[in-house]
C-alpha atoms as a PDB file:
ATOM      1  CA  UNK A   1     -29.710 136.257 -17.355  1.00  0.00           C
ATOM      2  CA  UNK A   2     -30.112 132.345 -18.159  1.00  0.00           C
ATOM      3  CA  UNK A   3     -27.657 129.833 -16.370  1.00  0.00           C
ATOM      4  CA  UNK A   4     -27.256 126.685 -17.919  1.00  0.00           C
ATOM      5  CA  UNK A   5     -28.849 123.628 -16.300  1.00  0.00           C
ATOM      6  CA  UNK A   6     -26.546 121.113 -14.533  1.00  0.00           C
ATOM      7  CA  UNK A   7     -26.777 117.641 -15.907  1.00  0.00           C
ATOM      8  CA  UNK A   8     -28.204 115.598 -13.635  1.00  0.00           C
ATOM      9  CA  UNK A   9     -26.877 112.879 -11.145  1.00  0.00           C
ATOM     10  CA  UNK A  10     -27.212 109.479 -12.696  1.00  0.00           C
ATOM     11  CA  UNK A  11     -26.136 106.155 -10.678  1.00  0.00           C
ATOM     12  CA  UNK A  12     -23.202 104.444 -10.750  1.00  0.00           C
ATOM     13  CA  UNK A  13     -24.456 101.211 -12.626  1.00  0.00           C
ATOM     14  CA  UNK A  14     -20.651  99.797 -12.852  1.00  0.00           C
ATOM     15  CA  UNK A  15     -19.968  96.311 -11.928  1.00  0.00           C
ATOM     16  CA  UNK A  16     -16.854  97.245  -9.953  1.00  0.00           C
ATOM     17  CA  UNK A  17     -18.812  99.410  -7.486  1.00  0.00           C
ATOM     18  CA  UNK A  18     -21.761  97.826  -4.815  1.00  0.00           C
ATOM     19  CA  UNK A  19     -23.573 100.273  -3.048  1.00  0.00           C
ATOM     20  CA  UNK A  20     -23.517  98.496   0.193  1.00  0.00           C
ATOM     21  CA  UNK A  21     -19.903  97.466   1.311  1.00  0.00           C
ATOM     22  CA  UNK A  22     -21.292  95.254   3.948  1.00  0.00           C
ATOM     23  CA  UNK A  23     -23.720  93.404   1.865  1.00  0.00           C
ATOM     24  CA  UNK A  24     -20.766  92.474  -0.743  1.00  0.00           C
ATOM     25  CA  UNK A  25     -18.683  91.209   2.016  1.00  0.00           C
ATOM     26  CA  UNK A  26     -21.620  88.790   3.185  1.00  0.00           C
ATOM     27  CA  UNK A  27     -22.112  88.079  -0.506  1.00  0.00           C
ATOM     28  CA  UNK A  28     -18.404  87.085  -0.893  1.00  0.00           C
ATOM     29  CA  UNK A  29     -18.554  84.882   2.344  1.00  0.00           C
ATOM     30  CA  UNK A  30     -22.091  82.977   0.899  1.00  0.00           C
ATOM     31  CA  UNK A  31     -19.991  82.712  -2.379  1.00  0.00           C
ATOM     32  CA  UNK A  32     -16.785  81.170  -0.801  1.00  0.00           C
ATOM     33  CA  UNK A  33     -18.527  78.891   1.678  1.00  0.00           C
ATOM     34  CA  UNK A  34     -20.890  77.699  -1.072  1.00  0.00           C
ATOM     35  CA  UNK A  35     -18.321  76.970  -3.413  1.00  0.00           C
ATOM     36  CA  UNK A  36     -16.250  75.175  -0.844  1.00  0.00           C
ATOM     37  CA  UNK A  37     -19.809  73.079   0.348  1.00  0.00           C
ATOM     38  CA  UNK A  38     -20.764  72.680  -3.048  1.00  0.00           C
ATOM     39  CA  UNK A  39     -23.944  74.443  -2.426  1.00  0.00           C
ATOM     40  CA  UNK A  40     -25.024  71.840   0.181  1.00  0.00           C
ATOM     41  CA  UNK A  41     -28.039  72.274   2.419  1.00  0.00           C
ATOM     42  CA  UNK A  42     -27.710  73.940   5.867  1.00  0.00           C
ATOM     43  CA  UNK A  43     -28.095  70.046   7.491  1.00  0.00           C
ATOM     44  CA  UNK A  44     -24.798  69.438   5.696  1.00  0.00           C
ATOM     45  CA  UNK A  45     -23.395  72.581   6.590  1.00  0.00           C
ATOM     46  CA  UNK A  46     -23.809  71.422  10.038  1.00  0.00           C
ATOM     47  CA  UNK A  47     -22.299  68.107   9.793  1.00  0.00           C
ATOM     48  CA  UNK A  48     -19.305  69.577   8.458  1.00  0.00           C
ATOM     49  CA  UNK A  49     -18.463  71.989  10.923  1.00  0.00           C
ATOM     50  CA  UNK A  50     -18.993  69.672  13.702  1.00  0.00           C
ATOM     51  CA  UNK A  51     -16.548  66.666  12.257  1.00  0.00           C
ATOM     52  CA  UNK A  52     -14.200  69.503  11.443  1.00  0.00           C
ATOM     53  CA  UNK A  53     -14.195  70.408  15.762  1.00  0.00           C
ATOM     54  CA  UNK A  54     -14.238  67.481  16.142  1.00  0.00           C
ATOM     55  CA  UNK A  55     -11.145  66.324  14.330  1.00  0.00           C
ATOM     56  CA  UNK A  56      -9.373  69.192  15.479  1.00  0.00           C
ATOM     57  CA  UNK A  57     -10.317  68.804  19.318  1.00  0.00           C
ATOM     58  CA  UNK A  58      -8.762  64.736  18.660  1.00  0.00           C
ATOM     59  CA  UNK A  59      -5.089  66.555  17.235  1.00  0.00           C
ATOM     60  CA  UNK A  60      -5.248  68.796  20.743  1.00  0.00           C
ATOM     61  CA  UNK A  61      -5.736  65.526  23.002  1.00  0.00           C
ATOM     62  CA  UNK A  62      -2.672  63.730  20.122  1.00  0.00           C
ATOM     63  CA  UNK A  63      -0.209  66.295  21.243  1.00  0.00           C
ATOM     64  CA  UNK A  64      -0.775  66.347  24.815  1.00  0.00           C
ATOM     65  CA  UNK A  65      -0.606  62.883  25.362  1.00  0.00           C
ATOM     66  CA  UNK A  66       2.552  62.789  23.767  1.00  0.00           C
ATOM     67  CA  UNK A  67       3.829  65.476  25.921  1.00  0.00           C
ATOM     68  CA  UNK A  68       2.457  63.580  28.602  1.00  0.00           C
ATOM     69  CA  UNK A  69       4.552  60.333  27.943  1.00  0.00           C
ATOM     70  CA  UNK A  70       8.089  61.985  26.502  1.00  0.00           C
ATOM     71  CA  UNK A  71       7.946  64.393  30.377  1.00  0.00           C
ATOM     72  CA  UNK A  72       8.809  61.183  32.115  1.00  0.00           C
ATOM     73  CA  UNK A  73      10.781  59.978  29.545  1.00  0.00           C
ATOM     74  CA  UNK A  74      13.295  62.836  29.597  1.00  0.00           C
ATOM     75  CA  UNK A  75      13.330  62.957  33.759  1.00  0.00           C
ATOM     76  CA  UNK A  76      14.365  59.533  33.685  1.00  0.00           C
ATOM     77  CA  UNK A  77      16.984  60.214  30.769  1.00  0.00           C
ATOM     78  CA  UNK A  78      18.482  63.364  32.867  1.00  0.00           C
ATOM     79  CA  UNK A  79      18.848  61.040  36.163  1.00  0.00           C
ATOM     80  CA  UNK A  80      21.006  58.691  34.127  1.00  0.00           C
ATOM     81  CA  UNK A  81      18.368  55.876  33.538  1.00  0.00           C
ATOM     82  CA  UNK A  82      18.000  54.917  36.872  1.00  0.00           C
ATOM     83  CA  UNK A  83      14.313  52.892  36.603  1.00  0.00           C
ATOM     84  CA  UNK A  84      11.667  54.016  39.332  1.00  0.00           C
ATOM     85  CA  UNK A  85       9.988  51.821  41.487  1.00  0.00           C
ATOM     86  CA  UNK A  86       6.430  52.537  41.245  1.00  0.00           C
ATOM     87  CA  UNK A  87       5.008  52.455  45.436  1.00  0.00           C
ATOM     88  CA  UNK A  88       7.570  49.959  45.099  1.00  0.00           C
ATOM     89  CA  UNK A  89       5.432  46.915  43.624  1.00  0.00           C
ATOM     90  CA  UNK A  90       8.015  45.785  41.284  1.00  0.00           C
ATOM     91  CA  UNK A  91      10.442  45.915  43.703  1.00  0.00           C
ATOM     92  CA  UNK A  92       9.936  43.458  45.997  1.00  0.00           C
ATOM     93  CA  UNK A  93      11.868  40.053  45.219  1.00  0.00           C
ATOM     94  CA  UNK A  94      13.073  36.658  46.931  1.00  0.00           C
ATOM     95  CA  UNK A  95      16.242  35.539  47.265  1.00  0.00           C
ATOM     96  CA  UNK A  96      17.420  32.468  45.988  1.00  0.00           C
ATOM     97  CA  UNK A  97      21.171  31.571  46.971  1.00  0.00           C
ATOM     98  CA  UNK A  98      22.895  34.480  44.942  1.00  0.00           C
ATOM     99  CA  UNK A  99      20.047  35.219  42.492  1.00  0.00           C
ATOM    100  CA  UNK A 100      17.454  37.683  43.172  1.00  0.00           C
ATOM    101  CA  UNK A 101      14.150  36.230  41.583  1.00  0.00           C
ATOM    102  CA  UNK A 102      11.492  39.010  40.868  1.00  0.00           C
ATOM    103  CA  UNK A 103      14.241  41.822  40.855  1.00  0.00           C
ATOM    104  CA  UNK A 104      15.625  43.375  37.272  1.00  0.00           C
ATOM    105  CA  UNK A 105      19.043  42.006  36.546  1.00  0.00           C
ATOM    106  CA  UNK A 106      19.867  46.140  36.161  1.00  0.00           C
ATOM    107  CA  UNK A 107      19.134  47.059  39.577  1.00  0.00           C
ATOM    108  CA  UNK A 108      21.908  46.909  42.280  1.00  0.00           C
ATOM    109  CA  UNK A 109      22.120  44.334  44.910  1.00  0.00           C
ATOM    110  CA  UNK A 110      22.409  46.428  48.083  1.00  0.00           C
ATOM    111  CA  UNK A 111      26.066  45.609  49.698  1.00  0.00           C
ATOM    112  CA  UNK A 112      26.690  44.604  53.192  1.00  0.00           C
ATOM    113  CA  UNK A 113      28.326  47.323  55.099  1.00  0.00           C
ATOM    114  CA  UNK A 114      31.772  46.447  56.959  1.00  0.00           C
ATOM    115  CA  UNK A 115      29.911  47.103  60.685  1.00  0.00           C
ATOM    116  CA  UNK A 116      26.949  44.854  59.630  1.00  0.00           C
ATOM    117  CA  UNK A 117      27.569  41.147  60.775  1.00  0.00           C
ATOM    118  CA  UNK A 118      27.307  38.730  58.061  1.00  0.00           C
ATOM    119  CA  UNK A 119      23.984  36.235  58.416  1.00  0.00           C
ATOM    120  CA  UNK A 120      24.303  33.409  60.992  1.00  0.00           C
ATOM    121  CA  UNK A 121      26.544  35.274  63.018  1.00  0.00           C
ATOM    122  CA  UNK A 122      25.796  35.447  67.115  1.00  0.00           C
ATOM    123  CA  UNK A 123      24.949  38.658  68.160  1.00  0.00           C
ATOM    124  CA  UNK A 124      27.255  39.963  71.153  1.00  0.00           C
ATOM    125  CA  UNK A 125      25.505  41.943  73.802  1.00  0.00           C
ATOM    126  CA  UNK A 126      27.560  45.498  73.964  1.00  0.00           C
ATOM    127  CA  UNK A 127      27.466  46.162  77.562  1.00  0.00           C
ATOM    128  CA  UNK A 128      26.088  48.809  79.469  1.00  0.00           C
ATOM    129  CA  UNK A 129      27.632  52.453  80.207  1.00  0.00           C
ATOM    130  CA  UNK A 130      30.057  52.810  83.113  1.00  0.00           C
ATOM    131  CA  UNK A 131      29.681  48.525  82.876  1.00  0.00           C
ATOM    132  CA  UNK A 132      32.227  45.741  82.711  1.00  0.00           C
ATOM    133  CA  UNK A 133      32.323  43.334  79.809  1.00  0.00           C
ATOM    134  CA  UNK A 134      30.825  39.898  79.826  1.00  0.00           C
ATOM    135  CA  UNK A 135      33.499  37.416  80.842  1.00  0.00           C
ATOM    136  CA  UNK A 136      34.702  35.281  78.140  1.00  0.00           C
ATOM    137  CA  UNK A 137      32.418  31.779  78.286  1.00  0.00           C
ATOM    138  CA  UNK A 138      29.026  33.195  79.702  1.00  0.00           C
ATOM    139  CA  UNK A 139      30.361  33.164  82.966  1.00  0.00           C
ATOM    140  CA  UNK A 140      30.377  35.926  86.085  1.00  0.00           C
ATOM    141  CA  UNK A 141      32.667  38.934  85.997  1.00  0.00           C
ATOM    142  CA  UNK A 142      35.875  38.402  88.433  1.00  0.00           C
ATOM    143  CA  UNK A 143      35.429  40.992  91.083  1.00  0.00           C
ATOM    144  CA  UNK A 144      37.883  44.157  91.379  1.00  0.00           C
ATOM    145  CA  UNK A 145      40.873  44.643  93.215  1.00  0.00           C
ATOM    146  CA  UNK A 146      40.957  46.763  96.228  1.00  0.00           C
ATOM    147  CA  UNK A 147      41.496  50.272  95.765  1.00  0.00           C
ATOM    148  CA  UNK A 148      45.240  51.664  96.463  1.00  0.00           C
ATOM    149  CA  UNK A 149      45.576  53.105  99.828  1.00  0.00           C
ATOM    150  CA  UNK A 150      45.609  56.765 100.358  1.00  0.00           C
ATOM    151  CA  UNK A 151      49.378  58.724 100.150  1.00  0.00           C
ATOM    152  CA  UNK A 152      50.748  58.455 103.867  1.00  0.00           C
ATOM    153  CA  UNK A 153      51.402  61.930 103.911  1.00  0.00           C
ATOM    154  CA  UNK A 154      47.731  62.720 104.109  1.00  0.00           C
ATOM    155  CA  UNK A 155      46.716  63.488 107.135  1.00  0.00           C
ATOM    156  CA  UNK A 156      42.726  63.403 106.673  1.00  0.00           C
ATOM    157  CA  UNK A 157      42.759  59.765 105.427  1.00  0.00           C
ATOM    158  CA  UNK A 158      42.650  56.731 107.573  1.00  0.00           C
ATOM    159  CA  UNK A 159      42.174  53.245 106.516  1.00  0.00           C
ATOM    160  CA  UNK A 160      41.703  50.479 109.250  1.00  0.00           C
ATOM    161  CA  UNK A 161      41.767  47.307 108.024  1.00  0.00           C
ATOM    162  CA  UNK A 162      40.701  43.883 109.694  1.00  0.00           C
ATOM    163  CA  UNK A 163      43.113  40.432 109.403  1.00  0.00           C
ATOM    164  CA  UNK A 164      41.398  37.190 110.814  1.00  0.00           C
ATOM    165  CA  UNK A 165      43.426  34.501 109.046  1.00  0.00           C
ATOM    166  CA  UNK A 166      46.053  33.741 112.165  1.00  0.00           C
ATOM    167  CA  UNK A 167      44.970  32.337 115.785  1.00  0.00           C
ATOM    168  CA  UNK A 168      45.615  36.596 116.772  1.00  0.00           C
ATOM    169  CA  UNK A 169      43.328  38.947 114.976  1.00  0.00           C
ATOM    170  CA  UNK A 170      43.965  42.584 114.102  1.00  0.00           C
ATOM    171  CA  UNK A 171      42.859  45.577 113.345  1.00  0.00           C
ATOM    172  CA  UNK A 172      45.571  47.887 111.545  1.00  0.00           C
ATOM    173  CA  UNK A 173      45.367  51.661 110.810  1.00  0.00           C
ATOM    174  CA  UNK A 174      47.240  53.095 107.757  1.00  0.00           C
ATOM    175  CA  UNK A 175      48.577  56.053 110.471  1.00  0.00           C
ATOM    176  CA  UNK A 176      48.823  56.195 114.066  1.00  0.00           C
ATOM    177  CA  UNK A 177      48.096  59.940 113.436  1.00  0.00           C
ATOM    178  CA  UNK A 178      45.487  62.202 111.686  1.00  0.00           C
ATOM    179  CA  UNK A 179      44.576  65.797 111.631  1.00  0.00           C
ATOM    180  CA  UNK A 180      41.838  67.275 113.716  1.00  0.00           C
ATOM    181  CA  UNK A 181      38.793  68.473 112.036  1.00  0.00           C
ATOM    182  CA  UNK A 182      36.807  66.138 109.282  1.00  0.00           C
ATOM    183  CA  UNK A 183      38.736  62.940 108.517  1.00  0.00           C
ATOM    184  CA  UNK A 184      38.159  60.657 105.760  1.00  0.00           C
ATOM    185  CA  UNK A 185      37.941  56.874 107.416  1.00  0.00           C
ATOM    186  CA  UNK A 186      37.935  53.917 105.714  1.00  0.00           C
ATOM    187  CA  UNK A 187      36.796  50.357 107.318  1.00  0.00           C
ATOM    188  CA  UNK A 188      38.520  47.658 104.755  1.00  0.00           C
ATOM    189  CA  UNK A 189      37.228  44.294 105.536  1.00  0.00           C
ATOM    190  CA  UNK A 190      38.169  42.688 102.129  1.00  0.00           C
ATOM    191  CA  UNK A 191      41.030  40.915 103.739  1.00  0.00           C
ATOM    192  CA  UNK A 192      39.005  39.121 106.737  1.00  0.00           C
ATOM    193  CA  UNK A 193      37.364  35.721 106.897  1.00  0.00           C
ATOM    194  CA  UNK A 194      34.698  36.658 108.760  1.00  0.00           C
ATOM    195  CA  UNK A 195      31.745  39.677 109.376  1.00  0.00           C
ATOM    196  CA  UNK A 196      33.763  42.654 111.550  1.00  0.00           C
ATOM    197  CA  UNK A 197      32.258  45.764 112.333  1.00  0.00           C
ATOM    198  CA  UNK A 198      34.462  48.723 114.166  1.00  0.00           C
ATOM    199  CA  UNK A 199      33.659  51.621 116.890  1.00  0.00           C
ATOM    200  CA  UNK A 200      36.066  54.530 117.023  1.00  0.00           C
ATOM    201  CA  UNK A 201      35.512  55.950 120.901  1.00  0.00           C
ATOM    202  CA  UNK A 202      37.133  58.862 122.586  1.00  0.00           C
ATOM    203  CA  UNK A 203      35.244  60.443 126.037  1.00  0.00           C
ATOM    204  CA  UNK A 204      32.123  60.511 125.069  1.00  0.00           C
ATOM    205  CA  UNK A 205      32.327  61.012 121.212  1.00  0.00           C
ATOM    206  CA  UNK A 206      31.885  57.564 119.614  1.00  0.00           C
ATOM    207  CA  UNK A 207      32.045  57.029 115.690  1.00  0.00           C
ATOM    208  CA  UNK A 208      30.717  53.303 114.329  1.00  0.00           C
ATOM    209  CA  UNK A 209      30.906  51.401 110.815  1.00  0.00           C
ATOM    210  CA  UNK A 210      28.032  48.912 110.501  1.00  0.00           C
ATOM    211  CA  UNK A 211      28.796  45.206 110.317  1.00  0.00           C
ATOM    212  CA  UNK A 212      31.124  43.910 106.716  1.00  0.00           C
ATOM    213  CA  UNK A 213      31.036  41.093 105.205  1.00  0.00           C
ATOM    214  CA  UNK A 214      33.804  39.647 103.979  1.00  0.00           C
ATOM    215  CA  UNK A 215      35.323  41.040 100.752  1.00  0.00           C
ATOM    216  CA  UNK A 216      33.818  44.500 101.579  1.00  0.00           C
ATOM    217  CA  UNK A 217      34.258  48.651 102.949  1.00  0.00           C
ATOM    218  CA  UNK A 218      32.757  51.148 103.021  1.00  0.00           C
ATOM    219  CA  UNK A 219      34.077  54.746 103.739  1.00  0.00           C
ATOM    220  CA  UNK A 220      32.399  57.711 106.080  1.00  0.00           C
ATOM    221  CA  UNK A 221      34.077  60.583 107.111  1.00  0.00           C
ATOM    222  CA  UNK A 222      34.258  62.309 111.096  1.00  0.00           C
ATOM    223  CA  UNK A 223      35.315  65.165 112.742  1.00  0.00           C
ATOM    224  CA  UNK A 224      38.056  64.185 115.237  1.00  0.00           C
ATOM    225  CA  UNK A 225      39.166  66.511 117.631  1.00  0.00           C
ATOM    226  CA  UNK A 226      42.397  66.437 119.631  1.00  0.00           C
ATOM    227  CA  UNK A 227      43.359  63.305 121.621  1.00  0.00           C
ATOM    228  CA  UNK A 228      43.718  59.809 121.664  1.00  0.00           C
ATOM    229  CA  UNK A 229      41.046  57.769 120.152  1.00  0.00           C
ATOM    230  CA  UNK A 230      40.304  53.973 120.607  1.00  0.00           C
ATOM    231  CA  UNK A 231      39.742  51.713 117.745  1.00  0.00           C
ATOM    232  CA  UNK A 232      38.024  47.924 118.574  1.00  0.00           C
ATOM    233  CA  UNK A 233      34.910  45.448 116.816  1.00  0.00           C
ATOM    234  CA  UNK A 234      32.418  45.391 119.239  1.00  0.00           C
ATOM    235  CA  UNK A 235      31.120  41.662 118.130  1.00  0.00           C
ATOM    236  CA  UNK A 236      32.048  38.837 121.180  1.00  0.00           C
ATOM    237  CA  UNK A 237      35.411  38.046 121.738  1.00  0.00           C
ATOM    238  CA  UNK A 238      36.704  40.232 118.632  1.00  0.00           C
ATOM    239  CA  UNK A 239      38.181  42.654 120.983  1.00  0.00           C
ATOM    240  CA  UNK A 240      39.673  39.932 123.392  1.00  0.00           C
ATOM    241  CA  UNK A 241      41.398  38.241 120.235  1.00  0.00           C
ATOM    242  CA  UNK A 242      42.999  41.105 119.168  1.00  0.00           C
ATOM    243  CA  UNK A 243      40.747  43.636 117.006  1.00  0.00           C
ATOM    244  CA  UNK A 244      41.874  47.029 119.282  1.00  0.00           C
ATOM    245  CA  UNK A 245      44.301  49.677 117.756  1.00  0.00           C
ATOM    246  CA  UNK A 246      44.639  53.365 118.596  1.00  0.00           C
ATOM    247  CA  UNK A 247      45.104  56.512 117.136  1.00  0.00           C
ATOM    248  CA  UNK A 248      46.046  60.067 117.960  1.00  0.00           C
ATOM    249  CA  UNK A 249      44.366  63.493 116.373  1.00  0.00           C
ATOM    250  CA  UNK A 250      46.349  66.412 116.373  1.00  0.00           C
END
């Protein structure tokens, strides 16, 4: 039985078709980039490429440096225009009377505070802690008064004080009695002419204060025990002129 032959397979000839995709895309490319170089030579290719980096590369550097300069721009707008003082070379200035040569008009004079003393004014020495102010006129400090004496109802304080100033001399406790045990004594010379010292005796228990000055005491305390206890300056003829007392513990 005969079958009838199949026609055979002819190409596709038609101009819509390639047969290579690739190839047409390559050849569309060529066609484009020829018609846009005018079908220069590969030299000029070159050239054209490169000025067209290059112009593009100059437009990147264009826009950051104007980023660059409107930054600090805007900072200074959003601190309320307040100039800065570059490592502060444009702000140094003399003073002439009550104009400022050097200085922007814009920027502030800086005001004198209300504790700062204005210029020509002596400076006053503040004195030291726990110290007395400088008299008035440079000179020396009066000296203090003499402390109060001690309440008279206490019987662990005794002050003995020393008068020269008539032709009898004295000394003068501040009680003729004190408790027994630790007493407080005081030997107040700040009234006398003259140096005094003063022994406090009793058996043989003897308590002594050095030798004052004028215009000084000094203060040491004792233990007294029960009895009668004599009071004198042992310095020539103090005793003899008057300078004995006595005292009793108990």
């Amino acid at each position: 039985m005969k079958t009838a032959a199949r026609p055979a397979a002819t190409a596709d000839t038609s101009p819509d078709r390639h047969p290579n995709p690739r190839k047409s895309h390559q050849d569309s490319l060529r066609a484009s980039c020829g018609a846009r170089l005018g079908r220069r030579p590969v030299r000029s290719r070159r050239r054209f490429f490169i000025r067209l980096l290059m112009r593009r590369a100059v437009a990147v550097l264009a826009v950051l440096l104007a980023a660059a300069v409107a930054v600090p721009a805007a900072a200074d707008a959003a601190r309320g225009g307040k100039a800065r003082c570059g490592k502060r070379a444009a702000c140094k200035g003399t003073l002439a009377g009550a104009a400022r040569v050097g200085v922007p008009a814009s920027w502030k004079q800086r005001r004198r505070g209300p504790d700062r003393p204005a210029p020509g004014t002596p400076r006053v020495e503040a004195p030291a802690p726990g110290g007395t102010p400088p008299a008035p006129g440079g000179g020396d400090a009066p000296s203090p008064p003499p402390p109060p004496p001690a309440p008279a109802d206490d019987p662990r304080y005794l002050m003995v004080t020393a008068f020269d100033a008539d032709a009898d001399w004295y000394l003068v406790p501040s009680r003729q009695t004190v408790a027994t045990g630790s007493v407080s004594v005081e030997f107040n010379n700040r009234y006398a002419a003259d140096p005094h010292n003063l022994r406090i005796e009793r058996a043989s228990t003897v308590f002594e204060f050095p030798t004052l000055d004028k215009e000084q005491a000094l203060e040491r305390r004792f233990p007294f025990t029960a009895g009668t206890w004599t009071l004198w300056c042992t310095l020539p003829g103090h005793k003899a002129k008057g300078m004995v007392a006595t005292i009793t513990a108990g």
